[in-house]
Protein backbone atom coordinates (compact mmCIF):
# COMPACT_ATOMS: atom_id res chain seq x y z
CA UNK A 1 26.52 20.16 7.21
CA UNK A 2 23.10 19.94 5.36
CA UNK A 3 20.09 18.53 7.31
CA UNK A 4 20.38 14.82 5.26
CA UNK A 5 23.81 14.53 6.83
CA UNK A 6 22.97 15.86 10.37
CA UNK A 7 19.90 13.24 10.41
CA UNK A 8 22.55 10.41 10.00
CA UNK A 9 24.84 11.32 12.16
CA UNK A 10 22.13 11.60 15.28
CA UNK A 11 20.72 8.39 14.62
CA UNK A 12 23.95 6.65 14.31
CA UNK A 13 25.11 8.16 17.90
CA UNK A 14 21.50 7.42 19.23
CA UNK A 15 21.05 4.24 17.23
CA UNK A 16 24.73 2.64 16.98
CA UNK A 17 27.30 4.11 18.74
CA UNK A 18 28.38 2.82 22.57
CA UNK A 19 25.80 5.63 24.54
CA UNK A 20 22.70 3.00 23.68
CA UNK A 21 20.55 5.99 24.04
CA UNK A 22 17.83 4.73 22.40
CA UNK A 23 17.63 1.83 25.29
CA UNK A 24 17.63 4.69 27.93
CA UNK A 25 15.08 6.71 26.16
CA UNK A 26 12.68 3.69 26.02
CA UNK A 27 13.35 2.45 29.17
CA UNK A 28 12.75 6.11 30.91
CA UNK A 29 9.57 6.86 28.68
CA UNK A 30 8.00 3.44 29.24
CA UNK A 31 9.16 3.84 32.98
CA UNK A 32 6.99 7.37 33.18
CA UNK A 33 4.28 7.14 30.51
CA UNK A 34 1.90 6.11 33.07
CA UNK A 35 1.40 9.54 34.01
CA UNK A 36 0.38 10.60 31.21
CA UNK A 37 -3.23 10.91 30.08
CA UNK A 38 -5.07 12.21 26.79
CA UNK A 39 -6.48 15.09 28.97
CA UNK A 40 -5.86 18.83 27.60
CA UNK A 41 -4.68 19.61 31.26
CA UNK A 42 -1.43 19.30 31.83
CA UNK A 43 -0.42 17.79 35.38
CA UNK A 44 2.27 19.24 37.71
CA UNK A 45 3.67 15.80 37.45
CA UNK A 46 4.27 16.38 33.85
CA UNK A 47 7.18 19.29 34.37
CA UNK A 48 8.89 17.34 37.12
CA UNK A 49 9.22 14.68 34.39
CA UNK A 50 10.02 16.93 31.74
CA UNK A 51 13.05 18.67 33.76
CA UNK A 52 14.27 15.02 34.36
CA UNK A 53 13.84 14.03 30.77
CA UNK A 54 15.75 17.30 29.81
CA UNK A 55 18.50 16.84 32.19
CA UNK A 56 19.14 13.31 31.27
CA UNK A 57 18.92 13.91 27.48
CA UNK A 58 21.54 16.55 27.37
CA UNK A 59 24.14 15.50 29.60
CA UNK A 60 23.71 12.65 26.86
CA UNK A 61 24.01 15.20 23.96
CA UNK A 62 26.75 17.84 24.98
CA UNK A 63 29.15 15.47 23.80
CA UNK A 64 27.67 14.35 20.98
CA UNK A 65 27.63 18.41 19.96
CA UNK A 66 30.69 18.68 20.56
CA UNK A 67 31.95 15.90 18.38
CA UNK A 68 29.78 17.18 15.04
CA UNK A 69 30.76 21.12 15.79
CA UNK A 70 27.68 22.32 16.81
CA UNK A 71 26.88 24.41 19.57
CA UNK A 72 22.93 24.06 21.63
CA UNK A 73 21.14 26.58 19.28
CA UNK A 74 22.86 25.11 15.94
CA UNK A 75 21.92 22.07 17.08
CA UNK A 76 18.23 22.83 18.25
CA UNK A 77 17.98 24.78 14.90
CA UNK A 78 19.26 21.68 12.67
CA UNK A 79 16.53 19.11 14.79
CA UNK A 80 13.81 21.47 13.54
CA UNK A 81 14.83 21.89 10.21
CA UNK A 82 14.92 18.17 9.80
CA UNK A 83 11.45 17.81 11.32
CA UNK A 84 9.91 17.04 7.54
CA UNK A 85 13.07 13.74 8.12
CA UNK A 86 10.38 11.77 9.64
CA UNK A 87 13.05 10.91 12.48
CA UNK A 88 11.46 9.90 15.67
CA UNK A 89 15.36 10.29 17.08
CA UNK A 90 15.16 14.47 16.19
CA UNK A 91 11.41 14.50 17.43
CA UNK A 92 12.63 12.89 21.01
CA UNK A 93 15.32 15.24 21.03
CA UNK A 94 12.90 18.28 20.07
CA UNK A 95 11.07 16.69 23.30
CA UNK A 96 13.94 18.54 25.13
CA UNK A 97 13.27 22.03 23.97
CA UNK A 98 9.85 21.98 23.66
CA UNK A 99 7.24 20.98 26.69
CA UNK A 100 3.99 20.29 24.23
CA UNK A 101 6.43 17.67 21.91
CA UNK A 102 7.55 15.89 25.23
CA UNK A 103 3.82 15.74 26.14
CA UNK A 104 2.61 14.66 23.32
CA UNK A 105 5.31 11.93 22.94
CA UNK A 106 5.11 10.88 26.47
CA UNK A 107 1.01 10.45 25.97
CA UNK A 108 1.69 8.39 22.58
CA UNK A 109 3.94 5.88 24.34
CA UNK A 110 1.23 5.79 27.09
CA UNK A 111 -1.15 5.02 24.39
CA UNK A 112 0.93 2.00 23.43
CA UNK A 113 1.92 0.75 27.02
CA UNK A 114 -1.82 0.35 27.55
């Protein structure tokens, strides 16, 4: 699967399909972006949040793996390949693996929310 095709098929499950993930992720992020500040220092809060947003995310994705082939680190590999996709669906996925994306992402939709 080339990183084009992998980009469609994530934000058809996230966008389309029956999981409505995108709802959940919006709803959670606009739920907990009020923790979030523009400071440099990180808060506690902020890994409390993060192990919930990682826990809810992949219980979401497993299946979703399982269905395209791919196991955690093909998948994880393929999101950051497609990085240059300009898909906000592989950057809130890359939130998972990576504390200083989920930050920043959490402290953009703060941004918005206020």
């Amino acid at each position: 699967m080339d990183v084009k095709e992998f980009v469609q098929k994530i934000e058809e499950w996230f966008y389309e399909s029956d999981s409505n993930l995108d709802k959940v992720v919006q709803d959670w992020a606009k739920e907990n972006c009020k923790e979030f500040t523009d400071d440099e220092e990180h808060k506690l809060v902020y890994t409390k949040l993060y192990n919930d947003y990682q826990n809810m995310l992949e219980s979401h994705l497993e299946g979703f793996m399982k269905t395209i082939g791919l196991d955690q680190q093909q998948f994880v590999d393929m999101c950051k390949q497609s990085m240059d996709s300009d898909s906000s669906v592989v950057e809130m996925i890359l939130a998972v693996a990576e504390f200083d994306v989920f930050v920043a992402m959490m402290q953009q939709q703060a941004a918005e929310a206020s």
